[in-house]
Protein backbone atom coordinates (compact mmCIF):
# COMPACT_ATOMS: atom_id res chain seq x y z
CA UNK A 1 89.57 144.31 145.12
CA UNK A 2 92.04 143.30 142.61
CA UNK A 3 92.47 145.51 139.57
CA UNK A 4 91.83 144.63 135.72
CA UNK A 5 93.69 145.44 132.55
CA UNK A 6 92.00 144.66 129.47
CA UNK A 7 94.21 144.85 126.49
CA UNK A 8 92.92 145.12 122.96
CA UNK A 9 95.51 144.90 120.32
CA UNK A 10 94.28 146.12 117.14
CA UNK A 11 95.63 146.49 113.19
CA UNK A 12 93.03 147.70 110.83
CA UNK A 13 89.44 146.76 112.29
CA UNK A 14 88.03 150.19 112.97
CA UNK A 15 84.62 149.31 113.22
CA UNK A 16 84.97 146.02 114.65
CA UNK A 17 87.43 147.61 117.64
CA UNK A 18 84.64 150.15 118.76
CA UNK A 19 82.00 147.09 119.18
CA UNK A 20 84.68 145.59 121.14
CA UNK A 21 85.34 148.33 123.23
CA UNK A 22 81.79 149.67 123.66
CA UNK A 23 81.25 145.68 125.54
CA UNK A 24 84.17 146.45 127.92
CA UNK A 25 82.64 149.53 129.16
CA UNK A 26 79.69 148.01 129.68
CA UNK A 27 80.90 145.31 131.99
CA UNK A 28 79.04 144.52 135.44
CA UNK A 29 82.81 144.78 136.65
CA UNK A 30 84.34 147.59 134.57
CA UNK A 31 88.08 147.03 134.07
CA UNK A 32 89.93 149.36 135.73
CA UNK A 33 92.47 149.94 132.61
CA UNK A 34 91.50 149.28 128.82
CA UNK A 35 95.03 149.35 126.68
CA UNK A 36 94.46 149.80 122.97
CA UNK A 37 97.05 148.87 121.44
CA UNK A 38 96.84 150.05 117.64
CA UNK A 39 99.33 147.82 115.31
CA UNK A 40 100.54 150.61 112.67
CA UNK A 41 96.31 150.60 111.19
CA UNK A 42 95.26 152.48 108.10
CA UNK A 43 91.77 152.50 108.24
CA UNK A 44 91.07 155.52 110.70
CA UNK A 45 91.47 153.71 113.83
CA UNK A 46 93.19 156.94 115.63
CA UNK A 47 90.85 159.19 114.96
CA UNK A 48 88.15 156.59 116.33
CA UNK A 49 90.46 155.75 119.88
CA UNK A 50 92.49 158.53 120.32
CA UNK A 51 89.64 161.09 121.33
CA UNK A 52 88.05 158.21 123.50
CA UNK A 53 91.40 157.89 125.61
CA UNK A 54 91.13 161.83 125.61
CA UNK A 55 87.87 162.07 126.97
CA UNK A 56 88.34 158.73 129.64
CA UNK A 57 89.97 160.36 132.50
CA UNK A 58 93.08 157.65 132.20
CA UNK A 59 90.86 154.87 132.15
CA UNK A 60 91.43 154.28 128.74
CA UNK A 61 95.13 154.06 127.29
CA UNK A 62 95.35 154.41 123.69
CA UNK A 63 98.86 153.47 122.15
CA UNK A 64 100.17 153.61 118.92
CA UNK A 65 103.01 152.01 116.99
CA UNK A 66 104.83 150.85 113.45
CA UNK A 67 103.27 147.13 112.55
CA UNK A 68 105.19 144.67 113.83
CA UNK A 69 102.45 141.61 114.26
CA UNK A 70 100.10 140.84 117.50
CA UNK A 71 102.80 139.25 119.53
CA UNK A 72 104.71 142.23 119.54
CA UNK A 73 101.85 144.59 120.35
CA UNK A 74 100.58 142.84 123.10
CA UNK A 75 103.69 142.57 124.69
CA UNK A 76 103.88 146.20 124.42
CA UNK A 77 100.52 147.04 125.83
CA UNK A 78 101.48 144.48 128.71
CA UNK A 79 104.37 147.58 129.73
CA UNK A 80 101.66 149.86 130.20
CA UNK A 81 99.15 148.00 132.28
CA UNK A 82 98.79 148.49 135.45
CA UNK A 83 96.35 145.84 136.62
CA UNK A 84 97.16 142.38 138.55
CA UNK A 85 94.18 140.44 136.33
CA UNK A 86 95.24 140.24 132.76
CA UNK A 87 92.29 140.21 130.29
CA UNK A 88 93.36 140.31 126.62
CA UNK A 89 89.85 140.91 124.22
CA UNK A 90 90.38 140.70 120.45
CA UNK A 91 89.78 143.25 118.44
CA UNK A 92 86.80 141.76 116.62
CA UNK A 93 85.10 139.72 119.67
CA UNK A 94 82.22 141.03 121.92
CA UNK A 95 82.26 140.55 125.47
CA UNK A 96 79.00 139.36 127.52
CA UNK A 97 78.12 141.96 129.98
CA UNK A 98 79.30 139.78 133.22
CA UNK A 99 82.26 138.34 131.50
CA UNK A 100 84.47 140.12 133.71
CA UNK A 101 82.79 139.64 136.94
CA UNK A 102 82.39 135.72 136.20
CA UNK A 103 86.08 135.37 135.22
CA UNK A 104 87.27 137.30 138.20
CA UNK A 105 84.71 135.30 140.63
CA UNK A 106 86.18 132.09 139.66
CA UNK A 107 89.65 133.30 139.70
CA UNK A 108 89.41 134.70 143.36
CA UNK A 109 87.44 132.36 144.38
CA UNK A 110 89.78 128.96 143.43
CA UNK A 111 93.52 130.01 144.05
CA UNK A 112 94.56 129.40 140.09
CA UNK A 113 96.19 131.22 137.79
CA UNK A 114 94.03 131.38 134.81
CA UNK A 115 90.38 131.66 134.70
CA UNK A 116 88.80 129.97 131.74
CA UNK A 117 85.54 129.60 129.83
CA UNK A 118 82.91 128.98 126.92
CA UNK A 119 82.28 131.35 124.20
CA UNK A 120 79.72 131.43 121.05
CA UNK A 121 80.34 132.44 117.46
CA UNK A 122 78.41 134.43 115.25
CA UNK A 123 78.12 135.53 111.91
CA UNK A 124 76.76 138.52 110.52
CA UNK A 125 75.25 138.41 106.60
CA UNK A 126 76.74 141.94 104.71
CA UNK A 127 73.72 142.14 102.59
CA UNK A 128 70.90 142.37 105.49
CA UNK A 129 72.69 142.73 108.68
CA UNK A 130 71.33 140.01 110.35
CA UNK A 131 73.27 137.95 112.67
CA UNK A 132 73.52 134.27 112.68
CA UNK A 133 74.21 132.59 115.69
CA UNK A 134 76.84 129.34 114.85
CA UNK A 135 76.97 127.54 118.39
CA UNK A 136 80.68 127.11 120.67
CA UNK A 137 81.83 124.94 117.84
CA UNK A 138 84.62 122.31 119.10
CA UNK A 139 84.17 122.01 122.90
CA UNK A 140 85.39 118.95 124.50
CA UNK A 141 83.82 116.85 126.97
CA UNK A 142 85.08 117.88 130.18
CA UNK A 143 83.17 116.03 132.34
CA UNK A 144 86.27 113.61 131.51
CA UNK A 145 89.72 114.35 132.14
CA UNK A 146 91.83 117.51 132.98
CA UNK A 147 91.28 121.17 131.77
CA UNK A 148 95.38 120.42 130.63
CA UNK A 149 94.98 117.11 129.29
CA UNK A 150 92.21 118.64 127.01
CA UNK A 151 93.93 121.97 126.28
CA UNK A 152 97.03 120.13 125.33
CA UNK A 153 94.91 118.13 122.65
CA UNK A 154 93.52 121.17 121.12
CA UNK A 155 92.80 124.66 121.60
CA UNK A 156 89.03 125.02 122.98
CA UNK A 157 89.20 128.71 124.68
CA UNK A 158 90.14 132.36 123.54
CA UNK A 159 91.41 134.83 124.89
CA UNK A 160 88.72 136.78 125.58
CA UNK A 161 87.20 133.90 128.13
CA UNK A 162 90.64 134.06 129.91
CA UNK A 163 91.66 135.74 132.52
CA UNK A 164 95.22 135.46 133.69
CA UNK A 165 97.19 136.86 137.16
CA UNK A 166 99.57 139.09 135.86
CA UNK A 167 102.28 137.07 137.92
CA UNK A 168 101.71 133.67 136.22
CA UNK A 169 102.17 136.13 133.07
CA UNK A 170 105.58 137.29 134.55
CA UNK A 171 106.89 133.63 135.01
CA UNK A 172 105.83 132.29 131.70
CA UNK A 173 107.75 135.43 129.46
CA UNK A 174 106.21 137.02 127.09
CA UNK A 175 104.39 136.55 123.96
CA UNK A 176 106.61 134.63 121.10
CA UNK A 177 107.34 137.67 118.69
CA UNK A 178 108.82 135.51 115.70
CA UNK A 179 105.63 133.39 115.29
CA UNK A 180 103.10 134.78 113.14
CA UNK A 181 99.99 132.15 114.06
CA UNK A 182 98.93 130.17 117.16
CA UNK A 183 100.21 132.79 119.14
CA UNK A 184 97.44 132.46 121.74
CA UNK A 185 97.65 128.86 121.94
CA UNK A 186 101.26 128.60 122.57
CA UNK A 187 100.85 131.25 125.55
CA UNK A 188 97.94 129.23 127.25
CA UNK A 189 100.01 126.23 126.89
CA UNK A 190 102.82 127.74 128.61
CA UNK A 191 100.67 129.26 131.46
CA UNK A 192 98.92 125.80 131.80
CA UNK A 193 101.96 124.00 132.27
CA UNK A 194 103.03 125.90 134.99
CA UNK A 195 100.11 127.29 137.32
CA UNK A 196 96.68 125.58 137.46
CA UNK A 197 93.36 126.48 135.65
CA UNK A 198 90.20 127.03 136.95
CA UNK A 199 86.40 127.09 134.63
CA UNK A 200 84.40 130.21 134.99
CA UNK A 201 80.27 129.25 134.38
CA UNK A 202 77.89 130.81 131.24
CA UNK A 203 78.87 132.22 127.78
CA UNK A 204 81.87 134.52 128.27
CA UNK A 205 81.91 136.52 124.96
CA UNK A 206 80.53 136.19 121.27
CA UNK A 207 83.16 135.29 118.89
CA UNK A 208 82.82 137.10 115.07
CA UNK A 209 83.33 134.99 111.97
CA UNK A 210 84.23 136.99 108.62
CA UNK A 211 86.01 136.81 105.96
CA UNK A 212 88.43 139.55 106.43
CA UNK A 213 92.63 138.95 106.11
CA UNK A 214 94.08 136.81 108.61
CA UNK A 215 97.74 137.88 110.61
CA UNK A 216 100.25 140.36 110.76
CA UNK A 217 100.86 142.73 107.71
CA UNK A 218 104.11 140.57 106.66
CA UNK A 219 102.12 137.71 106.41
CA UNK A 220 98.54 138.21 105.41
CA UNK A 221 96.41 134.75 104.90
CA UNK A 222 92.31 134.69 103.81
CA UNK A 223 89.78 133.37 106.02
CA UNK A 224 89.30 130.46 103.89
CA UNK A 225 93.09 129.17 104.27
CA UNK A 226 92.35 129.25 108.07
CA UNK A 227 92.70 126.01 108.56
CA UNK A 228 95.96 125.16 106.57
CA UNK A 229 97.75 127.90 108.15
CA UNK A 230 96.88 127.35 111.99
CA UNK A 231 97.34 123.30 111.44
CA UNK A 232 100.90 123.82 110.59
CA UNK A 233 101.22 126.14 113.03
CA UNK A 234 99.89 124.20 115.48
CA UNK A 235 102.14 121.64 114.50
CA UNK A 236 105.24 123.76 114.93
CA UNK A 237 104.56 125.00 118.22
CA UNK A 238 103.82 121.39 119.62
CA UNK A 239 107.46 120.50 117.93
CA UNK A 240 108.97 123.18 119.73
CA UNK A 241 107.38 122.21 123.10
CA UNK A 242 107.81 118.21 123.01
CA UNK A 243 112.17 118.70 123.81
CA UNK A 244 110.51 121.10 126.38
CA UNK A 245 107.81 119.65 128.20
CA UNK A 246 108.93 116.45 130.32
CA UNK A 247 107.54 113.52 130.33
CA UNK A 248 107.13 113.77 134.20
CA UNK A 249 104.01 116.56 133.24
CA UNK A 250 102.19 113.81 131.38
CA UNK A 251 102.68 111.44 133.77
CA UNK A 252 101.35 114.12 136.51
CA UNK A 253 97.75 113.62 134.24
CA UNK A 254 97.17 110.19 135.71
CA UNK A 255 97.36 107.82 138.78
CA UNK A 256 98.61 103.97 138.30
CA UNK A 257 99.98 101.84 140.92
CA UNK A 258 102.85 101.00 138.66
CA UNK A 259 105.25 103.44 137.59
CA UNK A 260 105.83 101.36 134.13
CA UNK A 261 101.99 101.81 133.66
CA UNK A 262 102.24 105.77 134.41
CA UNK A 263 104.88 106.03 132.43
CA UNK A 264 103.22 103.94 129.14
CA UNK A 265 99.71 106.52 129.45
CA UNK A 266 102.01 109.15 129.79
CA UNK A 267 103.83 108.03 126.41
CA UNK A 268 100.79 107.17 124.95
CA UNK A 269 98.98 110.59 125.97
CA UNK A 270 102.11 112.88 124.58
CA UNK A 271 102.14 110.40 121.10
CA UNK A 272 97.92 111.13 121.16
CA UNK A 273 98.86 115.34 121.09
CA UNK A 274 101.43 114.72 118.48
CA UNK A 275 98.81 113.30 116.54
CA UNK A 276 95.81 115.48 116.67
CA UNK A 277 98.91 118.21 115.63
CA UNK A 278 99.58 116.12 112.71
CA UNK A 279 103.64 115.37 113.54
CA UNK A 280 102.90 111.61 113.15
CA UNK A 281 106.61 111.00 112.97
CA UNK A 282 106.62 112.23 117.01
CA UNK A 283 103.69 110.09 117.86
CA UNK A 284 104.91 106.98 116.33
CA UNK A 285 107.81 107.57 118.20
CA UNK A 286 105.93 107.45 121.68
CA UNK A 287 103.45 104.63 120.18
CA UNK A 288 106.59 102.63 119.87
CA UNK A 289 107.97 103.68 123.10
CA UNK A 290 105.38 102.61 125.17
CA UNK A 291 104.97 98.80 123.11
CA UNK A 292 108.31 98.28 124.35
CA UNK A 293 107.68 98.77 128.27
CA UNK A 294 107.57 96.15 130.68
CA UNK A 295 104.27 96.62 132.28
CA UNK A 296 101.69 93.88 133.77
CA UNK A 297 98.47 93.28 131.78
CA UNK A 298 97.19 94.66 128.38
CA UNK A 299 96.08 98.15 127.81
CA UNK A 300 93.76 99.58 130.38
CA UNK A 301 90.22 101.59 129.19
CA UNK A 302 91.90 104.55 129.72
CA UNK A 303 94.65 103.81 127.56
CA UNK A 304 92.44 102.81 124.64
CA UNK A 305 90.73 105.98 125.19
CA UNK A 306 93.61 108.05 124.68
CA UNK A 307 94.51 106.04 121.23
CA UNK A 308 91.24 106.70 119.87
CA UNK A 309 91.30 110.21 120.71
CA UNK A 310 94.86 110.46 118.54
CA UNK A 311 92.72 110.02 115.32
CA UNK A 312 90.10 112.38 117.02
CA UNK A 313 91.96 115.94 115.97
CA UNK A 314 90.36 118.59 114.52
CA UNK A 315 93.22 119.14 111.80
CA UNK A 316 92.16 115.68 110.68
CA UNK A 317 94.58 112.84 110.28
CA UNK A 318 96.26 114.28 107.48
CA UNK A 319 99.52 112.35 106.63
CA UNK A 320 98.41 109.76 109.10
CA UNK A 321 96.90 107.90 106.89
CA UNK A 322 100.19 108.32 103.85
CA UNK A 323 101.97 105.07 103.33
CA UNK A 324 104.85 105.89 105.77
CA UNK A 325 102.17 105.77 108.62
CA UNK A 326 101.25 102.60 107.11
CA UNK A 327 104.46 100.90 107.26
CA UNK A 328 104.95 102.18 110.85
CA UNK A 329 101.58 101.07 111.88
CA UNK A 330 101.91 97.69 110.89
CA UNK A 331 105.63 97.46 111.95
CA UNK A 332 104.15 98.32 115.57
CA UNK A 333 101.29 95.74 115.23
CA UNK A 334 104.05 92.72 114.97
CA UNK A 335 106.14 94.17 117.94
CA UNK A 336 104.38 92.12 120.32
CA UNK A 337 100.78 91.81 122.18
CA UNK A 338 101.13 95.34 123.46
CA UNK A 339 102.37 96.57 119.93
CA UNK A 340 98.94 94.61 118.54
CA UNK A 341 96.52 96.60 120.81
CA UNK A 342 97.75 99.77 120.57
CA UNK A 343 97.54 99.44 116.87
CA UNK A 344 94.13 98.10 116.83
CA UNK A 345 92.75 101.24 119.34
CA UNK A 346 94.35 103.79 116.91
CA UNK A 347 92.43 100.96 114.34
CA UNK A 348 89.07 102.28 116.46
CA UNK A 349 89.44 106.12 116.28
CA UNK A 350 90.08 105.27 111.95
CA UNK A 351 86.91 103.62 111.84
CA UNK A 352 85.57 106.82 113.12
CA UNK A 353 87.08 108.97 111.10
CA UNK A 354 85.73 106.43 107.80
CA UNK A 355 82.45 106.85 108.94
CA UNK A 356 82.76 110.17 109.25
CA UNK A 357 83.98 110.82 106.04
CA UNK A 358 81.12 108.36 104.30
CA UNK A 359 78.97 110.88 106.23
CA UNK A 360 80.18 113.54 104.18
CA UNK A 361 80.46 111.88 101.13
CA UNK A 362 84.20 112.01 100.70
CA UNK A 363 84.52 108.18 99.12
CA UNK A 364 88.90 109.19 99.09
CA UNK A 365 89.22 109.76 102.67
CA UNK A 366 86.71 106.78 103.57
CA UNK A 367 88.77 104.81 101.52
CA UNK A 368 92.35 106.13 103.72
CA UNK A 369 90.83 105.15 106.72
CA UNK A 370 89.76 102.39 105.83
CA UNK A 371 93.44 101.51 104.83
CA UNK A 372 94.65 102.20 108.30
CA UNK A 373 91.96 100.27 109.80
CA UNK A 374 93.01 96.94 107.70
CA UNK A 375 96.66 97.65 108.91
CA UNK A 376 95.33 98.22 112.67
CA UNK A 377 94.07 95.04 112.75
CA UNK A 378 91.24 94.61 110.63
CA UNK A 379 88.99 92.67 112.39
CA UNK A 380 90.70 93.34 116.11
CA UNK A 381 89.92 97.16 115.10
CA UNK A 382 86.66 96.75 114.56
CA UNK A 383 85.63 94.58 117.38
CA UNK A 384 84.76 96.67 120.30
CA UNK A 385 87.34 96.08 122.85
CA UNK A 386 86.57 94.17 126.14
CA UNK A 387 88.46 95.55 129.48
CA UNK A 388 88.68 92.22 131.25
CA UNK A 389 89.82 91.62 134.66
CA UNK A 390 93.44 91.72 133.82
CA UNK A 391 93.84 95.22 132.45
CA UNK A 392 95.42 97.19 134.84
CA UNK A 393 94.35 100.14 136.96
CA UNK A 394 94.63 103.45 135.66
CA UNK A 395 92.48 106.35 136.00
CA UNK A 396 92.75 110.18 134.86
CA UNK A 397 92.89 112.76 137.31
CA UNK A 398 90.38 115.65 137.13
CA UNK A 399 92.95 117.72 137.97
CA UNK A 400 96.78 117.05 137.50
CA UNK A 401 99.14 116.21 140.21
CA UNK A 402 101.08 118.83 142.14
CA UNK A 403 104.19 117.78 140.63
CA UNK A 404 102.91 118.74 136.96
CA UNK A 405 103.86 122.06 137.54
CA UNK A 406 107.00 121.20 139.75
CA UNK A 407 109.50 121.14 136.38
């Protein structure tokens, strides 16, 4: 049987570690090594994992060090494991019982190199104790697609649902010490891109909402700037990866008969993760790119699909919908026939996001979209499109090409 390291690094969540640790013991398929990690905490978190690493036999490997961030400390706990399955739990997350044995399953059981899967949040109320269950929140469709293609447009898994070989780990490097967010998501990106992922079945562990401080001691944020701080994060990371990642990996995400035609989804798919990141500057770029191939027939279904999905981001549009966009937007819509249907499908996902917004009441951001929607198109964005017997044949793959990970 192949051995298990579960690695909890922790700064300052006492009470919230020993819940997390407490569902690790209890697995149907115990790890063979937990590695706690503690981050240079205040709040009594020796005195709580010390004794238990005492009193484990070895099992349990409690390590303590100055704070230098979570990057750092996992990398450190990854020098003392000893396992070949890699399971890194946060510190404020609750395992199901069988996580473990599910994620291990599907991992032996398909050849990959990271086991995925779903996970539930959960709020508990201060005042009474009582939990409140808040659903998976964003999960994507996957019955559509690639596990890659759909990880590459936005984080949808934690760490606790993954388990990775601890020799995909080795080829990848380790965890990025000089970023302070998105650290997870930058990791899975890396594995993805370079050994293939497989989906483990049921609810893999019960992810805690609070309102306690975000990050590293350095760099502190509250739970209600969440969402600034890991957009421009996200943002970053993707900016660091696009002179990284070639095009050749996007490309590996579909089949086409044409080259031009793999190469134009594989333009348009990269300029679609640009987008939900927010770097519209990037994704016009790749817009643009793929108006000016040579290609027979307009834009397939597929292709369509991919542009409505760039105004489909969690993060929002943000500056998509600024008057630079604008002017870009309508300088691609008078490039040429291709230039006109891109812009009306991004025209498509804006009147989404208008709706959306009059769904919520927020009459300024209906208004924004509906901006970008006159310079899609106008009328050609709002008309559903029409495939026709002369767009051309392209499909995505369910799972990417062998060459995807050949770079």
């Amino acid at each position: 049987m192949h051995s298990i390291t579960a690695i909890v690094a922790t700064y300052n969540r006492r009470d919230y570690l020993e819940q997390a640790v407490d569902a690790l013991l209890a697995q149907t398929r115990p790890p063979e090594q937990i590695v706690i990690w503690d981050d240079g905490s205040t709040d009594g978190t020796e005195r709580y994992a010390a004794p238990l690493a005492a009193a484990s036999d070895g099992r349990i490997l409690y390590r303590r060090g100055e704070n230098r961030g979570k990057s750092a400390a996992l990398n450190a706990a990854l020098h003392c494991a000893t396992g070949d399955r890699i399971w890194i739990c946060d510190d404020d997350d609750i395992a199901m019982p069988d996580a473990a044995e599910r994620l291990a399953a599907a991992l032996d059981a398909s050849g990959a190199g990271m086991a995925i899967g779903r996970h539930t949040r959960f709020r508990t109320d201060p005042a009474t104790g009582a939990e409140q269950d808040l659903g998976t929140g964003y999960w994507p469709d996957l019955s559509q697609g690639s596990l890659l293609r759909h990880l590459l447009e936005d984080i949808f898994f934690f760490q606790n649902a993954a388990l990775v070989r601890r020799e995909a780990l080795g080829r990848v490097g380790p965890f990025r010490e000089d970023l302070a967010r998105s650290i997870d998501y930058e990791m899975f990106v890396r594995l993805a891109v370079r050994v293939p992922m497989v989906l483990a079945d049921g609810i893999l562990f019960r992810q805690r909402k609070h309102d306690g401080a975000r990050g590293p001691a350095a760099a502190r944020h509250a739970a209600a700037r969440s969402e600034a701080v890991w957009r421009e994060a996200d943002r970053a990371i993707f900016a660091a990866f696009r002179p990284v990642l070639p095009l050749a990996l996007y490309e590996a995400l579909f089949d086409a008969g044409d080259p031009a035609l793999l190469r134009r989804a594989a333009l348009l798919q990269r300029g679609c993760v640009h987008a939900r990141r927010t770097d519209w500057p990037a994704a016009w770029e790749d817009f643009e790119a793929a108006a000016a191939i040579h290609a027979p027939g307009p834009l397939a279904p597929t292709e369509r699909a991919i542009l409505r999905r760039a105004l489909a981001g969690k993060h929002g549009p943000a500056d998509g919908f600024a008057a630079p966009a604008l002017a870009r937007l309508r300088t691609l819509a008078r490039t040429g026939p291709l230039g006109r249907e891109i812009a009306a499908a991004l025209g498509r996902g804006a009147v989404w996001r208008a709706r959306a917004a009059l769904g919520a009441r927020d009459l300024s951001a209906a208004v924004r979209a509906a901006r970008f929607v006159w310079r899609a198109g106008g009328a050609a964005a709002l008309r559903p499109p029409t495939a026709g017997d002369a767009a051309p044949h392209i499909t995505e793959r369910r799972t990417p090409a062998p060459r995807a990970y050949a770079w």
